[in-house]
N, C-alpha and C. Protein backbone atom coordinates (compact mmCIF):
# COMPACT_ATOMS: atom_id res chain seq x y z
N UNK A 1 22.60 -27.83 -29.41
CA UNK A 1 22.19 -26.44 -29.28
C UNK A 1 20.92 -26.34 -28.43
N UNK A 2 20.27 -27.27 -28.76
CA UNK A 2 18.79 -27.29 -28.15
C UNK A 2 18.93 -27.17 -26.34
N UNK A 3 19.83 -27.97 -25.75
CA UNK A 3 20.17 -28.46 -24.73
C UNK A 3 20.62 -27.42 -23.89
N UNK A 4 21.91 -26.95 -24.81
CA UNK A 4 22.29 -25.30 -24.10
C UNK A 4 21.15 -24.28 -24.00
N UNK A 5 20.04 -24.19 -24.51
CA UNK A 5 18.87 -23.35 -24.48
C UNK A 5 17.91 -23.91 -23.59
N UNK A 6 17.90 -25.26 -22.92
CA UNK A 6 17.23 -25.61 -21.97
C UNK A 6 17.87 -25.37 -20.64
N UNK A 7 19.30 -25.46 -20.31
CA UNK A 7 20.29 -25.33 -20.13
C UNK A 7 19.79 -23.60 -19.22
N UNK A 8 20.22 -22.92 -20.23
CA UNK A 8 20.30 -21.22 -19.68
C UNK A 8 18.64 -21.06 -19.87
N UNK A 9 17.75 -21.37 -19.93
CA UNK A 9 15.81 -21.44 -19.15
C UNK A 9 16.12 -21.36 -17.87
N UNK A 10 16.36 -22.76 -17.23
CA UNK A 10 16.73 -23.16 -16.00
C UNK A 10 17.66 -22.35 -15.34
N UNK A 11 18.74 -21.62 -15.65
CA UNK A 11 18.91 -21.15 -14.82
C UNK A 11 18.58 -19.92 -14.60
N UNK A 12 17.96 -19.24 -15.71
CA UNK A 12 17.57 -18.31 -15.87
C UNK A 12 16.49 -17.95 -15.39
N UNK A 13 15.15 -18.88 -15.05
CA UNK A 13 14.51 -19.08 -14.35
C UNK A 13 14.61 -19.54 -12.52
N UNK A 14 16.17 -19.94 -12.78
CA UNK A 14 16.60 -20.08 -11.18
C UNK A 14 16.63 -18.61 -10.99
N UNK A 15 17.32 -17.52 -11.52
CA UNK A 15 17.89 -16.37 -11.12
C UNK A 15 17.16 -15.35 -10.78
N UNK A 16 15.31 -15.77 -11.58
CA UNK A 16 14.36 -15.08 -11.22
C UNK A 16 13.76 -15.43 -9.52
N UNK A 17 13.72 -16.96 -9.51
CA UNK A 17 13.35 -17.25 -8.05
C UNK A 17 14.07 -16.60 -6.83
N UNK A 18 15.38 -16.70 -7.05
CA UNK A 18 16.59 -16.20 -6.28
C UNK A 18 16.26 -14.35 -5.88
N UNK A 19 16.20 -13.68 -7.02
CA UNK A 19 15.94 -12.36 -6.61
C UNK A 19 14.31 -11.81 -6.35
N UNK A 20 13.47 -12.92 -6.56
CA UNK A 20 11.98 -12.98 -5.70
C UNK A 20 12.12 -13.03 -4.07
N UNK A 21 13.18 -13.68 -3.85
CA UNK A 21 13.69 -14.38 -2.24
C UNK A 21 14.38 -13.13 -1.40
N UNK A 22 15.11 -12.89 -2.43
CA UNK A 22 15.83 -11.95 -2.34
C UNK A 22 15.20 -10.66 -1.69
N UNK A 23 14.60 -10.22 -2.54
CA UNK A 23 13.28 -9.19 -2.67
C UNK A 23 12.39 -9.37 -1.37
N UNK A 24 11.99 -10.41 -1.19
CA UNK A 24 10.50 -10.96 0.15
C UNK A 24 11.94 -10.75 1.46
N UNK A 25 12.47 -11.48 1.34
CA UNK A 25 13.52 -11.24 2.70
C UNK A 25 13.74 -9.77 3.05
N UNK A 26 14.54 -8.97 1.76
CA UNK A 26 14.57 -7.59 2.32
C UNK A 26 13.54 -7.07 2.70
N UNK A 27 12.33 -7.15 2.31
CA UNK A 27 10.97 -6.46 2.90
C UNK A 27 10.40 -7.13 4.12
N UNK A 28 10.73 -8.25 4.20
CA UNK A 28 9.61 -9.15 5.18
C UNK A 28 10.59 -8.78 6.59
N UNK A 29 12.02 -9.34 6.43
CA UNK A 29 12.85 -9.84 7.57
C UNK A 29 13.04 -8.07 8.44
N UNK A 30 12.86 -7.36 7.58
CA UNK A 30 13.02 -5.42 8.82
C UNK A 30 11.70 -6.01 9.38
N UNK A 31 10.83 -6.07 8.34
CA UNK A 31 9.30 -5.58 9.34
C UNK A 31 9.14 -6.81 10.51
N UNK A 32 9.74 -8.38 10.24
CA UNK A 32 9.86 -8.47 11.69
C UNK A 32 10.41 -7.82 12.61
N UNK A 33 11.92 -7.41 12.40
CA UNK A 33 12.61 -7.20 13.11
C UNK A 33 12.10 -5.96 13.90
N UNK A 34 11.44 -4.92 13.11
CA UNK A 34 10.83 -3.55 13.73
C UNK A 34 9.68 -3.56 14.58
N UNK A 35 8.95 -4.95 14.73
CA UNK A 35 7.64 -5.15 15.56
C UNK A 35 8.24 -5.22 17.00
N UNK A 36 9.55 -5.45 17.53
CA UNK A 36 10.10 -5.25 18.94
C UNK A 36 10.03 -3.52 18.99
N UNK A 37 10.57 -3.09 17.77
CA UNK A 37 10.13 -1.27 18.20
C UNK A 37 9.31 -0.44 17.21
N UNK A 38 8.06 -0.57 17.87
CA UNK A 38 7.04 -0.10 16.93
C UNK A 38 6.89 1.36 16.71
N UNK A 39 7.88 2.00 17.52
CA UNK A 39 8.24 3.71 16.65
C UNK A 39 9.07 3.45 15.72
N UNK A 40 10.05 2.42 15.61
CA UNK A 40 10.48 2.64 14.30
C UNK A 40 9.90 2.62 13.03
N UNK A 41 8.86 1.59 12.79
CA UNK A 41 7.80 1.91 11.84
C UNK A 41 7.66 3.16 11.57
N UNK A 42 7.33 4.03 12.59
CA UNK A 42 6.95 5.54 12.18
C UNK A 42 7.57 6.13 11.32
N UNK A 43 8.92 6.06 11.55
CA UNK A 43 9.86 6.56 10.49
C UNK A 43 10.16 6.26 9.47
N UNK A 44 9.62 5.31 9.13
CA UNK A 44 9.48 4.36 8.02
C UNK A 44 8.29 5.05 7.37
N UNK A 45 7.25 5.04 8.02
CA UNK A 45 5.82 5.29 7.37
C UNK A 45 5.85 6.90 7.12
N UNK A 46 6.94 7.59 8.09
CA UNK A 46 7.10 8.91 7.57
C UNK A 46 8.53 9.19 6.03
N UNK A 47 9.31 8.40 5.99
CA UNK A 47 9.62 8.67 5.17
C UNK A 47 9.45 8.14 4.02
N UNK A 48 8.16 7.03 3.46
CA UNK A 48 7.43 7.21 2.83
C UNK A 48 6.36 7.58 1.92
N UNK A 49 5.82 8.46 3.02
CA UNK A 49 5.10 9.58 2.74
C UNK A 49 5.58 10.29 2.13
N UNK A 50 6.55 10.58 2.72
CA UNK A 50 7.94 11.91 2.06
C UNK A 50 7.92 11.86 0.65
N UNK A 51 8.50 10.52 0.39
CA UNK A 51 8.44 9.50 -1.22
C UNK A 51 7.71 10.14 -1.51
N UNK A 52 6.41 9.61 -1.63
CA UNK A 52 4.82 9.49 -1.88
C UNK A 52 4.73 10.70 -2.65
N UNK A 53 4.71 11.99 -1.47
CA UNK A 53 4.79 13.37 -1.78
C UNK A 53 5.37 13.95 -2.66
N UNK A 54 7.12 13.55 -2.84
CA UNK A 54 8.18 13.99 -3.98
C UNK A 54 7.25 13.45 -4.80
N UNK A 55 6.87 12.28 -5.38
CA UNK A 55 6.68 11.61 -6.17
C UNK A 55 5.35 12.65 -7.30
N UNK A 56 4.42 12.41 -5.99
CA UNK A 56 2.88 13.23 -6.43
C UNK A 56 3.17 15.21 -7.32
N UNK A 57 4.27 15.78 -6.51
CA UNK A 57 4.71 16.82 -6.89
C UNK A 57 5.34 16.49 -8.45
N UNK A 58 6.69 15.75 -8.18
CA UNK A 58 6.93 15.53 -9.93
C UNK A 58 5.91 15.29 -10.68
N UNK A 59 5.07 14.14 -10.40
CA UNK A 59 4.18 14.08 -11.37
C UNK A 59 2.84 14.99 -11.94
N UNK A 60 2.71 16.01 -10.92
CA UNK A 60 2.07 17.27 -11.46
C UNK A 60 3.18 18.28 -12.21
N UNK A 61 4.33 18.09 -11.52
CA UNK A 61 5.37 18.94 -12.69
C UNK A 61 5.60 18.11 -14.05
N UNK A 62 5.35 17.50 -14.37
CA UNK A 62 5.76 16.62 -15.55
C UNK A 62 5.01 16.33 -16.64
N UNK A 63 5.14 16.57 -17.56
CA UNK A 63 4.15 17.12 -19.00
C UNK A 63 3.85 15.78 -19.95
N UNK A 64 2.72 15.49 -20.50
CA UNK A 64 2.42 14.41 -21.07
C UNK A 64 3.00 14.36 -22.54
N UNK A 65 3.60 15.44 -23.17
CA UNK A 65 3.86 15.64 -24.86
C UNK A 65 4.62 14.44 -25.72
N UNK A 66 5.38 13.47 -24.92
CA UNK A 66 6.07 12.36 -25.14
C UNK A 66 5.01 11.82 -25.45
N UNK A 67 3.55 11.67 -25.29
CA UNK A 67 2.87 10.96 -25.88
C UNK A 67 2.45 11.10 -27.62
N UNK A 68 2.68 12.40 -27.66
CA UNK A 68 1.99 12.38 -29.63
C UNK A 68 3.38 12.34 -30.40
N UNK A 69 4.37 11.89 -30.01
CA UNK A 69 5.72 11.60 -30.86
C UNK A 69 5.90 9.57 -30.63
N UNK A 70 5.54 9.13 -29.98
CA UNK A 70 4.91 7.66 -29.29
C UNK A 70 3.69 7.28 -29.19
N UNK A 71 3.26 6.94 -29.99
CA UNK A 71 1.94 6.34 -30.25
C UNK A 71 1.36 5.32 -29.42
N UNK A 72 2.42 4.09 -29.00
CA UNK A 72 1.84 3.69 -27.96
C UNK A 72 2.37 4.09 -26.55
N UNK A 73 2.42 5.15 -26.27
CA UNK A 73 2.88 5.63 -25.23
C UNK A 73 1.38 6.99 -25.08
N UNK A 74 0.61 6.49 -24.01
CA UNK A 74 -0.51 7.00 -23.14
C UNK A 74 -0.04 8.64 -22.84
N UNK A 75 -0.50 9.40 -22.74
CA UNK A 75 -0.55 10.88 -21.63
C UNK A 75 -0.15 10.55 -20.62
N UNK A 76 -1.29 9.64 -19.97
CA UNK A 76 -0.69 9.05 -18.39
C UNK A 76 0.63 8.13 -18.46
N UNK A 77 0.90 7.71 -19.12
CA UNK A 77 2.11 6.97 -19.21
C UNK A 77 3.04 7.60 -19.30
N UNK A 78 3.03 8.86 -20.24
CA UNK A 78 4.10 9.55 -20.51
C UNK A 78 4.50 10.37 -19.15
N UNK A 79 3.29 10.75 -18.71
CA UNK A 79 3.74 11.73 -17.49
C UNK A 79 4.42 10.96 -16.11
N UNK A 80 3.81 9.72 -16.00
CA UNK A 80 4.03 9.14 -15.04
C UNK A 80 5.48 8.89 -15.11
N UNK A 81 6.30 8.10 -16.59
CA UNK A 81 7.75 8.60 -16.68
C UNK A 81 8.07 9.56 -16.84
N UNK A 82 7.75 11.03 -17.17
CA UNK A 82 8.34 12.10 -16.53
C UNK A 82 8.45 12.46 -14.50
N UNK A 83 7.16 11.88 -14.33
CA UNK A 83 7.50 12.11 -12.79
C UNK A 83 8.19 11.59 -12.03
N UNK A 84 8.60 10.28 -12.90
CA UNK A 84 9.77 9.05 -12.19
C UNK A 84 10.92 9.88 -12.67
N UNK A 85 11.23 10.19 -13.55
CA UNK A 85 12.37 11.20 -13.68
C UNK A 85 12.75 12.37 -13.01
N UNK A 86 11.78 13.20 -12.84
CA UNK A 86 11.64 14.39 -11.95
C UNK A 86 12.19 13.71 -10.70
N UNK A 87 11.37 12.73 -9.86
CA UNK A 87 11.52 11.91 -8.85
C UNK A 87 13.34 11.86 -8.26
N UNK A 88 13.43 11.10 -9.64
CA UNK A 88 14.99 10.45 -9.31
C UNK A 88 15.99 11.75 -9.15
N UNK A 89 15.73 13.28 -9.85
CA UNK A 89 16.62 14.30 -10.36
C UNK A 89 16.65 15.05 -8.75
N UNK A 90 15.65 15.04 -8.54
CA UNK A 90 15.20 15.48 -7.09
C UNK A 90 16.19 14.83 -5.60
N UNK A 91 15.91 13.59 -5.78
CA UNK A 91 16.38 12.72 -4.96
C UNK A 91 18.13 12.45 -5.41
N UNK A 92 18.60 12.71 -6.36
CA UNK A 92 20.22 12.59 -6.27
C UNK A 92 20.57 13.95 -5.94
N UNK A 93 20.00 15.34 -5.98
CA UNK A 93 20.17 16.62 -5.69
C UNK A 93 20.38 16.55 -4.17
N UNK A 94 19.08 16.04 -3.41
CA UNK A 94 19.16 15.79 -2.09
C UNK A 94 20.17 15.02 -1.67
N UNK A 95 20.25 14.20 -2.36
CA UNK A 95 21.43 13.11 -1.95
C UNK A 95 22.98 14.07 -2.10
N UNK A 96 23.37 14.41 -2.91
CA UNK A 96 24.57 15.15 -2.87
C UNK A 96 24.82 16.32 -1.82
N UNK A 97 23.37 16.80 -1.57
CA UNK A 97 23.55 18.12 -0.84
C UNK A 97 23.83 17.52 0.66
N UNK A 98 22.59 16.97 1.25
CA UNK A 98 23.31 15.63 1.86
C UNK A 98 24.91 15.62 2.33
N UNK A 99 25.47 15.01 1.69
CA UNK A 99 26.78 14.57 1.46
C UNK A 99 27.78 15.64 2.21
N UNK A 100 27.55 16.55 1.10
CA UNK A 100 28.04 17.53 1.05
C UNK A 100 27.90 18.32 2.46
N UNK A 101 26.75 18.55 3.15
CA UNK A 101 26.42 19.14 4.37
C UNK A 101 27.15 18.03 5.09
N UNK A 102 27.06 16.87 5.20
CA UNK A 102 27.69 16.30 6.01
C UNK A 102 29.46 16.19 6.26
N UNK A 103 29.99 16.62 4.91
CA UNK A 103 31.40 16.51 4.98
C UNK A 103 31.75 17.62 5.55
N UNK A 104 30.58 18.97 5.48
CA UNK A 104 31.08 20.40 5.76
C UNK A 104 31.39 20.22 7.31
N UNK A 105 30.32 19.39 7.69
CA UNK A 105 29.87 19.73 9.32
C UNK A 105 31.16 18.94 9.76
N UNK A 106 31.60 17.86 9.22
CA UNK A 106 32.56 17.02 9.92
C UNK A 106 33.94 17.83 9.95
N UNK A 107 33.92 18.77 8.98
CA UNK A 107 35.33 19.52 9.15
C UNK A 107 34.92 20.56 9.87
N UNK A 108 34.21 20.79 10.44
CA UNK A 108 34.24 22.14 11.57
C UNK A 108 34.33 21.61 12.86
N UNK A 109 34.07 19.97 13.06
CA UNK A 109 34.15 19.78 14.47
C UNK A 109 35.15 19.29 15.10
C-alpha cells in the first residue's frame, strides 16, 4: 500500500511539473513569437486592459455580505469572488452575443 502512495506522489507531482511547462510555454512562446510584430502586442495590451476594466467594474458592483455568514471569509475576499463572478457572467453574455452577431451576419451575406 505504502508503495502505491509513493507511486501516485510521483506522478502526481510529475503532472504538476508538466502543466507548469505547459503554462510558461503558452505565455512565453506568443511573446516571442510577437517581438517580429510589435503592434501586435498592442492588442494584446489593449485587450487586457479591457479585462482589467470588466474586472475593476464587477468588483465595485459586487457586495461583501458573504462575509458575516463565513467567518473566515474577509469583505475583501468576499467581494473579490463576487467580482470574479460578475466578471465571468459578463464575459459569457459577450461571448454568446458574439456568436450570435456573427452567425446573423454570415446569413445575410
Amino acid at each position: 500500500m505504502d508503495q502505491e502512495s509513493t507511486l501516485l506522489d510521483i506522478f502526481l507531482y510529475l503532472g504538476y511539473f508538466l502543466v507548469i511547462i505547459a503554462v510558461a510555454a503558452a505565455i512565453i512562446l506568443p511573446l516571442i513569437k510577437s517581438l517580429d510584430h510589435p503592434q501586435s502586442l498592442i492588442k494584446v495590451a489593449g485587450g487586457f486592459i479591457l479585462l482589467l476594466v470588466i474586472f475593476g467594474i464587477s468588483y465595485a458592483l459586487s457586495s461583501g455580505d458573504l462575509a458575516a455568514r463565513y467567518p473566515d471569509l474577509t469583505e475583501q475576499g468576499s467581494k473579490l469572488v463576487g467580482g470574479a463572478l460578475i466578471t465571468m457572467y459578463i464575459l459569457i453574455v459577450l461571448a454568446v452575443l458574439g456568436i450570435a452577431v456573427t452567425e446573423v451576419s454570415k446569413y445575410f451575406r
